[in-house]
C-alpha atoms as a PDB file:
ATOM      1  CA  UNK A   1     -23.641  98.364 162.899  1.00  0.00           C
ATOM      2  CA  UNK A   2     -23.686  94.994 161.625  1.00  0.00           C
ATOM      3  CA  UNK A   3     -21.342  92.710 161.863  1.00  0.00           C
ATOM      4  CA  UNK A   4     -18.613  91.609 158.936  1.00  0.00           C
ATOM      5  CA  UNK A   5     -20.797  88.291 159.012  1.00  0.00           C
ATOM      6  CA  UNK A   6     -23.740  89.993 158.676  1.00  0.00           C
ATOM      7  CA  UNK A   7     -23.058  92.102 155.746  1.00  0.00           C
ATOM      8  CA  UNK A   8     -24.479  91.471 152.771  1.00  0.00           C
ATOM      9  CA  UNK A   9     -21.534  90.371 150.029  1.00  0.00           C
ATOM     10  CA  UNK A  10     -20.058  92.455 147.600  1.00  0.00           C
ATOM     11  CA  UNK A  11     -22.077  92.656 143.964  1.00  0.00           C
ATOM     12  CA  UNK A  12     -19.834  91.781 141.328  1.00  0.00           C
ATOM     13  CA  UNK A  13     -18.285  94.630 139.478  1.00  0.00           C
ATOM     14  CA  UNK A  14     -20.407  94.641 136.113  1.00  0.00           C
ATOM     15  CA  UNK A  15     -18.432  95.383 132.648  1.00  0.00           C
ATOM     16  CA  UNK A  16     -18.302  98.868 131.531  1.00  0.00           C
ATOM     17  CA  UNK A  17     -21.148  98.683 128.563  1.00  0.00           C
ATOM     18  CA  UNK A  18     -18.831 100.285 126.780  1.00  0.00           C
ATOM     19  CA  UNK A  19     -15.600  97.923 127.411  1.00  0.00           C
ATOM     20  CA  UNK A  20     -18.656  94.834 126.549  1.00  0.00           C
ATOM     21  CA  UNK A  21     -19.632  96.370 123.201  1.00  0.00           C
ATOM     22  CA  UNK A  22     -16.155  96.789 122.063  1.00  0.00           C
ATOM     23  CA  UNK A  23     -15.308  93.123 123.152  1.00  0.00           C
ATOM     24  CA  UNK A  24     -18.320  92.100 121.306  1.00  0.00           C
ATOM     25  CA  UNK A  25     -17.249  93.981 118.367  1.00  0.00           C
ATOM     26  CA  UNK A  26     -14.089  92.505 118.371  1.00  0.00           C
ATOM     27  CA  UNK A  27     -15.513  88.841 118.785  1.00  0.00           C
ATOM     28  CA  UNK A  28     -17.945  89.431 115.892  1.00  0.00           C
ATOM     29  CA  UNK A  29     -14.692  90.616 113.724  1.00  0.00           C
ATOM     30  CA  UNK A  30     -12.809  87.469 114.121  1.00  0.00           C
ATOM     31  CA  UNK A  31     -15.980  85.553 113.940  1.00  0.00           C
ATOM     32  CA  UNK A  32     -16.537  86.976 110.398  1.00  0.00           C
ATOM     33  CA  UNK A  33     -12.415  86.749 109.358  1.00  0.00           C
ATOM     34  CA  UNK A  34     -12.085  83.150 109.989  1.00  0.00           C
ATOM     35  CA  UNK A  35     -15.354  81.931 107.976  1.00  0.00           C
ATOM     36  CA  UNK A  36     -14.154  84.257 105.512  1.00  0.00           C
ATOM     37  CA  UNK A  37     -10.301  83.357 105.156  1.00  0.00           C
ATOM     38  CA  UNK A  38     -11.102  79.469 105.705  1.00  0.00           C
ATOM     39  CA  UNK A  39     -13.086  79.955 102.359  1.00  0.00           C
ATOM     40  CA  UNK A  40     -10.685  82.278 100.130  1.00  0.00           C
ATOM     41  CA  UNK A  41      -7.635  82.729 102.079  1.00  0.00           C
ATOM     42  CA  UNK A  42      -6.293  86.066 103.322  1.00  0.00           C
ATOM     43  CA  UNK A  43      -5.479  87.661 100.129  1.00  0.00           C
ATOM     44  CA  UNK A  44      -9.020  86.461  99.001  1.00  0.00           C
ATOM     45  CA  UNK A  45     -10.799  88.742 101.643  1.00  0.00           C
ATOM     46  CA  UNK A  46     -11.206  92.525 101.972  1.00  0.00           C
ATOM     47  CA  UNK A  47     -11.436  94.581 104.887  1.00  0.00           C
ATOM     48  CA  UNK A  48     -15.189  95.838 103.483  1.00  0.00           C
ATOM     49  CA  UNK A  49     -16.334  91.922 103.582  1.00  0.00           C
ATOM     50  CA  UNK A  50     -15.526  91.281 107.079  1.00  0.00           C
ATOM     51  CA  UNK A  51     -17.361  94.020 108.351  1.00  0.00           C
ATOM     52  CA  UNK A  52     -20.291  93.511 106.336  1.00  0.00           C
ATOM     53  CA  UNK A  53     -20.334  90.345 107.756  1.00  0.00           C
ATOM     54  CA  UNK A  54     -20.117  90.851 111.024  1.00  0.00           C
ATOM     55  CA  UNK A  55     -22.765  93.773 110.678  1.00  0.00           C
ATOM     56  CA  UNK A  56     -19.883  96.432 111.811  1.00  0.00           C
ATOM     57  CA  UNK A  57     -19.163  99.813 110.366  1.00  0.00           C
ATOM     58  CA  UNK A  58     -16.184 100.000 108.069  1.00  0.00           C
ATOM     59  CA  UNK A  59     -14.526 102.499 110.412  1.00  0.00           C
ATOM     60  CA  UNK A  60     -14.971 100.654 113.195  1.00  0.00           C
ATOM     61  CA  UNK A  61     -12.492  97.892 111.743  1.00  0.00           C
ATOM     62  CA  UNK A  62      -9.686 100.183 112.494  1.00  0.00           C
ATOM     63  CA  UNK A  63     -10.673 100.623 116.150  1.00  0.00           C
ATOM     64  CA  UNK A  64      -9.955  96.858 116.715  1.00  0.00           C
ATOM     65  CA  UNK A  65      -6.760  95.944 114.059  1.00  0.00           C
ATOM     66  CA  UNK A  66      -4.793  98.526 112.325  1.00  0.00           C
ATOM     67  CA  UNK A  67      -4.620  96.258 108.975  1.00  0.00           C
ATOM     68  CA  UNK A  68      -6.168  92.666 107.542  1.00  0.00           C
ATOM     69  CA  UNK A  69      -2.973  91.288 108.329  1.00  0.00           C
ATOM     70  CA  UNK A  70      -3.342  92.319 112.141  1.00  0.00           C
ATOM     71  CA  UNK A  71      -6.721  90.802 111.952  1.00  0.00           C
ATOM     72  CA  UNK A  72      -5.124  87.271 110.915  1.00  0.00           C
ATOM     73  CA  UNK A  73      -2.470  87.368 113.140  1.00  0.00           C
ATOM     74  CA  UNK A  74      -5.122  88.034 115.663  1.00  0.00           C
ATOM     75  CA  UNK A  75      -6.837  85.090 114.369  1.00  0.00           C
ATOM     76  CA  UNK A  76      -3.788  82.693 114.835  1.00  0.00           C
ATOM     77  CA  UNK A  77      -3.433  83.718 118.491  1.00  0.00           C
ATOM     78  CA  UNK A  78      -7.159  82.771 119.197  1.00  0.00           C
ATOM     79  CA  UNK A  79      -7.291  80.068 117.070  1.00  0.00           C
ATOM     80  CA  UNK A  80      -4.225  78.182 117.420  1.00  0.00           C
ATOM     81  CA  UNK A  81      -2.124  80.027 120.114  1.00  0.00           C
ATOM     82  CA  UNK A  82      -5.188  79.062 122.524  1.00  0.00           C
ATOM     83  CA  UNK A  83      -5.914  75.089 121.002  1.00  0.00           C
ATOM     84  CA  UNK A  84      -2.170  74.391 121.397  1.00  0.00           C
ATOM     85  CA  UNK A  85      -2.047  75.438 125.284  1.00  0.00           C
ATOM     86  CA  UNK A  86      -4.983  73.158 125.547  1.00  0.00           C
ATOM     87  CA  UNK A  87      -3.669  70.373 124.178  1.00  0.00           C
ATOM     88  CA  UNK A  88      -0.168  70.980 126.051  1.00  0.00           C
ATOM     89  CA  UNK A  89      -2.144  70.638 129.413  1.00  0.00           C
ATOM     90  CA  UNK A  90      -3.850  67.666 127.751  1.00  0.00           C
ATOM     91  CA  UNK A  91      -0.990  65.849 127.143  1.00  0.00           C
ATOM     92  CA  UNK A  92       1.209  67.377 130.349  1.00  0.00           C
ATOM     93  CA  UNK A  93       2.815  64.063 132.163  1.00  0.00           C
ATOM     94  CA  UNK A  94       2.654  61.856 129.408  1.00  0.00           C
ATOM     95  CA  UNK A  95       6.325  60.561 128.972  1.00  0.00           C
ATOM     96  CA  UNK A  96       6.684  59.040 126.130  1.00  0.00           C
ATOM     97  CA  UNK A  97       6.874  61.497 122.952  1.00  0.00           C
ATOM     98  CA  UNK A  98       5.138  59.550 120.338  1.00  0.00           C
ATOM     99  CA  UNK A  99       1.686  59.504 123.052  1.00  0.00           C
ATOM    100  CA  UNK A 100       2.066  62.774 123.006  1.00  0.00           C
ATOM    101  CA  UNK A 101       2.121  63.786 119.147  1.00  0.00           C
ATOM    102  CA  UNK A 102      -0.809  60.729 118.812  1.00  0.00           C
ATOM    103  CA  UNK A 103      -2.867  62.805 121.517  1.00  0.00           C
ATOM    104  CA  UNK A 104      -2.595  66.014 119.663  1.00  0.00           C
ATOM    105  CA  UNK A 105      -2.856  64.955 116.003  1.00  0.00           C
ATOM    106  CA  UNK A 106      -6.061  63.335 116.900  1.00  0.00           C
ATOM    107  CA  UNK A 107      -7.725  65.809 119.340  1.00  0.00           C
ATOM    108  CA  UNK A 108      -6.993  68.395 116.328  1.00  0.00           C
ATOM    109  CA  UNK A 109      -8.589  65.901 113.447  1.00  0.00           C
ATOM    110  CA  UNK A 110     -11.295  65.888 115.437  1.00  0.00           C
ATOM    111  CA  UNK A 111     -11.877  69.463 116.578  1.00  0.00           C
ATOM    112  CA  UNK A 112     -11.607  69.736 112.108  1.00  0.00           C
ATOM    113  CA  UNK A 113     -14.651  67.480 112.004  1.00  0.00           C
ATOM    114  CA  UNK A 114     -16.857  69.390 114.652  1.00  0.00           C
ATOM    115  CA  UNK A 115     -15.752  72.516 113.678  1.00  0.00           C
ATOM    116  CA  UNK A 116     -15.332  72.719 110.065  1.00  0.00           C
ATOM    117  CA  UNK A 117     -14.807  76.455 109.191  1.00  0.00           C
ATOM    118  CA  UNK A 118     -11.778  76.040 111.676  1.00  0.00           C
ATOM    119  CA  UNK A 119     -10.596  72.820 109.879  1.00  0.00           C
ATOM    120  CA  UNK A 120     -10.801  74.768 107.028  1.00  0.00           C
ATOM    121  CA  UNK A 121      -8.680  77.989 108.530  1.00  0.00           C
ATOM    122  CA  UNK A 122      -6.214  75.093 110.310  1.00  0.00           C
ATOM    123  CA  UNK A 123      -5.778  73.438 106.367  1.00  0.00           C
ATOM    124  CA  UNK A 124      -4.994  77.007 104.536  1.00  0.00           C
ATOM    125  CA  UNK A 125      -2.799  77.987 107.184  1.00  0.00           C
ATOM    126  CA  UNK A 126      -0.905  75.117 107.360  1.00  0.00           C
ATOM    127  CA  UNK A 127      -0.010  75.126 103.796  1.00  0.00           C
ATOM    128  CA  UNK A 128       0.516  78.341 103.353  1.00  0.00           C
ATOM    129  CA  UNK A 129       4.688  79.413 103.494  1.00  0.00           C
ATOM    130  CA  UNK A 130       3.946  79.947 107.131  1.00  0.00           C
ATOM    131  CA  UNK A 131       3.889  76.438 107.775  1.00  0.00           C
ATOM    132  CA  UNK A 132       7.064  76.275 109.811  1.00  0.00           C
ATOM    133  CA  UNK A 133       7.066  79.237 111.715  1.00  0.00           C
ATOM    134  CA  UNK A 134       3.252  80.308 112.653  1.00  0.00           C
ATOM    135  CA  UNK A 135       0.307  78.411 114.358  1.00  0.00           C
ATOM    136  CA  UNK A 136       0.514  74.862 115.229  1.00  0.00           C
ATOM    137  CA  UNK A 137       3.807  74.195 112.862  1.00  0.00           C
ATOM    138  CA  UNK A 138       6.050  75.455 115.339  1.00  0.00           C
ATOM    139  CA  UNK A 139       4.726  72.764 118.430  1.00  0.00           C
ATOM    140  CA  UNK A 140       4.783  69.725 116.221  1.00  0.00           C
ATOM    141  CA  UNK A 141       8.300  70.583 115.067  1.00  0.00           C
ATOM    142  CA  UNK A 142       8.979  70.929 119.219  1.00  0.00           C
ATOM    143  CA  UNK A 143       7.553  67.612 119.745  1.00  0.00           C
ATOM    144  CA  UNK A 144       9.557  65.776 116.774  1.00  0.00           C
ATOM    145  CA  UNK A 145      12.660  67.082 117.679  1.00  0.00           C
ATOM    146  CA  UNK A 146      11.764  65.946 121.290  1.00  0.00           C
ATOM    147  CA  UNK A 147      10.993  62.308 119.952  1.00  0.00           C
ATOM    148  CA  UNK A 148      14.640  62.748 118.271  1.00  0.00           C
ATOM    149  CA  UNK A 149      16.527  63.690 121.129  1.00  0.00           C
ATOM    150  CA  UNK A 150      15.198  60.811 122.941  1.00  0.00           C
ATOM    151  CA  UNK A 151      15.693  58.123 120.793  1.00  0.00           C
ATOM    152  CA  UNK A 152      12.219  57.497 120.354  1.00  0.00           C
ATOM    153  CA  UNK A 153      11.722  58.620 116.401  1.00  0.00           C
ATOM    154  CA  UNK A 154      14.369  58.537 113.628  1.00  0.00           C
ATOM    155  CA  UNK A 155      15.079  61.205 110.767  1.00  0.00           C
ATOM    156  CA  UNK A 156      17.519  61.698 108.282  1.00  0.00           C
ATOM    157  CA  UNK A 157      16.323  65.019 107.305  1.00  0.00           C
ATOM    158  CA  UNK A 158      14.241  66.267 110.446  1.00  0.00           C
ATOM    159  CA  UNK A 159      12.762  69.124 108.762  1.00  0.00           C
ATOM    160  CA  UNK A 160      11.454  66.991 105.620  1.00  0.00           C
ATOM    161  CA  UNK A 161      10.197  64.691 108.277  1.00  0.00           C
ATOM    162  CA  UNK A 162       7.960  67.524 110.112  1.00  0.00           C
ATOM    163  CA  UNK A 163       7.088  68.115 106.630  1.00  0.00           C
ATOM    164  CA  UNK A 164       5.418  64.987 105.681  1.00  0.00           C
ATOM    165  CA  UNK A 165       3.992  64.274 109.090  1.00  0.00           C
ATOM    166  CA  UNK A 166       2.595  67.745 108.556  1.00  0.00           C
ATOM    167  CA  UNK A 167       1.124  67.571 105.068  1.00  0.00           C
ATOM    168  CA  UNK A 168      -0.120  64.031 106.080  1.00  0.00           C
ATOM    169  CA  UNK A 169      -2.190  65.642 109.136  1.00  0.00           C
ATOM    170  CA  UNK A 170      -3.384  68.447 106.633  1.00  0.00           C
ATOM    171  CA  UNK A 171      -4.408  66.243 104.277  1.00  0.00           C
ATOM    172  CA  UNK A 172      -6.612  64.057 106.203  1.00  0.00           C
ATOM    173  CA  UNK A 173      -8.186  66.775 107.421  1.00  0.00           C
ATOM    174  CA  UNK A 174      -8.843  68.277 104.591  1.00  0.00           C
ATOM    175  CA  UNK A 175     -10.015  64.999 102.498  1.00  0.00           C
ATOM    176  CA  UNK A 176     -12.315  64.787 106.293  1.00  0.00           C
ATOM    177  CA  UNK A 177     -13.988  67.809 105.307  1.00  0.00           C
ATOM    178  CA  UNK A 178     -15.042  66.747 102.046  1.00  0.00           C
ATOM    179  CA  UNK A 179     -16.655  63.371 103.706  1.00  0.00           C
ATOM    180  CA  UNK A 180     -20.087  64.674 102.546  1.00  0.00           C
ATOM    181  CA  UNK A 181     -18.965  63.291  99.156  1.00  0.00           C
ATOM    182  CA  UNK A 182     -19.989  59.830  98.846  1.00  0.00           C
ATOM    183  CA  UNK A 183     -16.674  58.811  96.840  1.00  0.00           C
ATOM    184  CA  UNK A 184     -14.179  60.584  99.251  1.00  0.00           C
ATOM    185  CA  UNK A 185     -16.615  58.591 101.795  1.00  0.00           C
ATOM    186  CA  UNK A 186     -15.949  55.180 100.494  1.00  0.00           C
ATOM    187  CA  UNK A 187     -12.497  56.437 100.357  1.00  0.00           C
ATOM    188  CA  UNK A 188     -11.927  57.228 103.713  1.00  0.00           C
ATOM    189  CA  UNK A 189     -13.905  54.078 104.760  1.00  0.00           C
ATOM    190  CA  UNK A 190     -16.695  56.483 106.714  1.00  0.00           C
ATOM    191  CA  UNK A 191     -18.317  53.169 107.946  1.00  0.00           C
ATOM    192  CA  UNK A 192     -15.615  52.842 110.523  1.00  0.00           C
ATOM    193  CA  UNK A 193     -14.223  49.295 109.440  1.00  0.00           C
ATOM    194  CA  UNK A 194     -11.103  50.732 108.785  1.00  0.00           C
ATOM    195  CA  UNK A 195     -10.956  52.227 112.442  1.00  0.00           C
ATOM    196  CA  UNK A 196     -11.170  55.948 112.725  1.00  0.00           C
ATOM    197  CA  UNK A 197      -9.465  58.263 110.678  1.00  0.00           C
ATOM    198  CA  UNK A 198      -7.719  60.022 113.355  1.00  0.00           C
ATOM    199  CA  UNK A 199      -5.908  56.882 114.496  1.00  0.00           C
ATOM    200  CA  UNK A 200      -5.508  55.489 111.039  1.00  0.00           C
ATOM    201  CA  UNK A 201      -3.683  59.329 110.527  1.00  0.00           C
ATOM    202  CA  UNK A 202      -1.507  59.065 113.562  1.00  0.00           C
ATOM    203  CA  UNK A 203      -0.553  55.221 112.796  1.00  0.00           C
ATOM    204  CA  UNK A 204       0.669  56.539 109.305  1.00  0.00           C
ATOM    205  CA  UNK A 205       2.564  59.473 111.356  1.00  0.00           C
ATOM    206  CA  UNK A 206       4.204  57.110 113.193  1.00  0.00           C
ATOM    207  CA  UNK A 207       5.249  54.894 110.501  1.00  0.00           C
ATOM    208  CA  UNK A 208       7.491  58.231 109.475  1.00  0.00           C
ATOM    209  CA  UNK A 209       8.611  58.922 112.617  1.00  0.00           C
ATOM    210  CA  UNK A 210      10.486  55.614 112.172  1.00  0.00           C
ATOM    211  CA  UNK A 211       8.084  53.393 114.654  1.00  0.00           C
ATOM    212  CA  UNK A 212       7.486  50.122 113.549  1.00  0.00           C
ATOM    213  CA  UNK A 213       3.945  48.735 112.590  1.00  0.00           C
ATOM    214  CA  UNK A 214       2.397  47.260 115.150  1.00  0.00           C
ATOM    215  CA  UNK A 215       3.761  49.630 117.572  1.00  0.00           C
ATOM    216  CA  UNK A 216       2.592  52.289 115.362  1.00  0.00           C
ATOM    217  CA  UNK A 217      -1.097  51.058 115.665  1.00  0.00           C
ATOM    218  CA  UNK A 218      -0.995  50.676 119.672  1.00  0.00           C
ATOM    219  CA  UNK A 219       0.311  54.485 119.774  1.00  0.00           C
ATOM    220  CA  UNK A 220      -2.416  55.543 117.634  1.00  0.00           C
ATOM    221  CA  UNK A 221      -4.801  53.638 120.006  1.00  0.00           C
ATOM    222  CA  UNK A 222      -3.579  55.369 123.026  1.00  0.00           C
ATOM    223  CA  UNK A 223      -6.050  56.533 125.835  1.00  0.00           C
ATOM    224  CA  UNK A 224      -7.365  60.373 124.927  1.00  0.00           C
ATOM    225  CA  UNK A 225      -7.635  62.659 127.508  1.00  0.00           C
ATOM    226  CA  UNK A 226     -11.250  64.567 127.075  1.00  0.00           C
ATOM    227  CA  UNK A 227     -10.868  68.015 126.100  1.00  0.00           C
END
């Protein structure tokens, strides 16, 4: 009898093919929801579309989400849920709250610009009515009350504050996405000269969050961990 040594190691216990098709069902779904909803929104989007676009049977739908608002709220789990852990562990051990809010405005204006259908989703979302209490809304109003408790940011009406520094995120974002137009281009100053827009967002943030100017611009210049 050979020895424990000896023995040849354990196979890894495959997937059920069953279990792997319904996962990949599931993927395609979502897949197909978000390109869809980043378009037209949710209440632009039928049940019949998704699965046609994901190359699913109609019944099948209703094996993954019992409605096309389960779907979304599926979607905001996977799509923002999951991008604000990583940018929690991104920024874990940084001190000082403004860092923090510069590291995650600008890791998220530029996840927009490589991934535009999610830019897209992240823009409709965000100014939908669900702004304050769904997807990345509720995190940024975390970190600015954090600022405020500290000292380091000043409000007179907090939730007008999260408000502006919210819309102004959303917005440059969404004028981002339409960089392919050569006015909004020369707009946004796509040649660079201007710095980048992520920075040139956060330094405007900032600005709000009651930091002065110059130290708004080092903030916004602050070493970015890689994702």
């Amino acid at each position: 009898m050979p020895k424990p040594a000896e023995m040849a190691p354990a196979e890894p216990m495959r997937e059920p093919r069953g279990a792997r098709r319904k996962r990949e069902t599931r993927a395609r779904l979502l897949e197909a929801a978000l390109e869809l909803m980043a378009e037209r929104g949710v209440e632009g989007v039928a049940i019949n579309e998704i699965t046609e676009a994901a190359d699913v049977g109609f019944g099948s739908f209703y094996n993954h989400f019992k409605s096309k608002e389960a779907i979304y709220d599926a979607l905001i789990d996977t799509v923002f849920e999951e991008f604000g852990d990583t940018l929690d562990r991104l920024a874990e051990g940084i001190g000082d709250p403004a860092e923090y809010i510069s590291i995650c405005i600008r890791h998220a204006i530029r996840r927009a610009g490589h991934e535009p259908v999610w830019g897209r989703f992240l823009v409709r979302q965000g100014l939908s009515g669900q702004m304050l209490s769904r997807g990345l809304g509720p995190r940024l109003q975390r970190d600015i009350r954090r600022g405020l408790d500290a000292g380091r940011f000043t409000a007179d009406d907090p939730v007008l504050t999260f408000i502006a520094v919210g819309g102004t995120v959303l917005t440059a974002i969404s004028a981002q996405l339409q960089s392919d137009n050569a006015a909004v281009a020369e707009q946004l100053g796509a040649d660079g000269a201007r710095g980048s827009l992520d920075e040139r967002t956060v330094a405007v943030v900032m600005r709000l969050l009651g930091l002065p100017a110059a130290e708004a611009e080092t903030v916004a210049r602050c070493p970015l961990p890689a994702a």
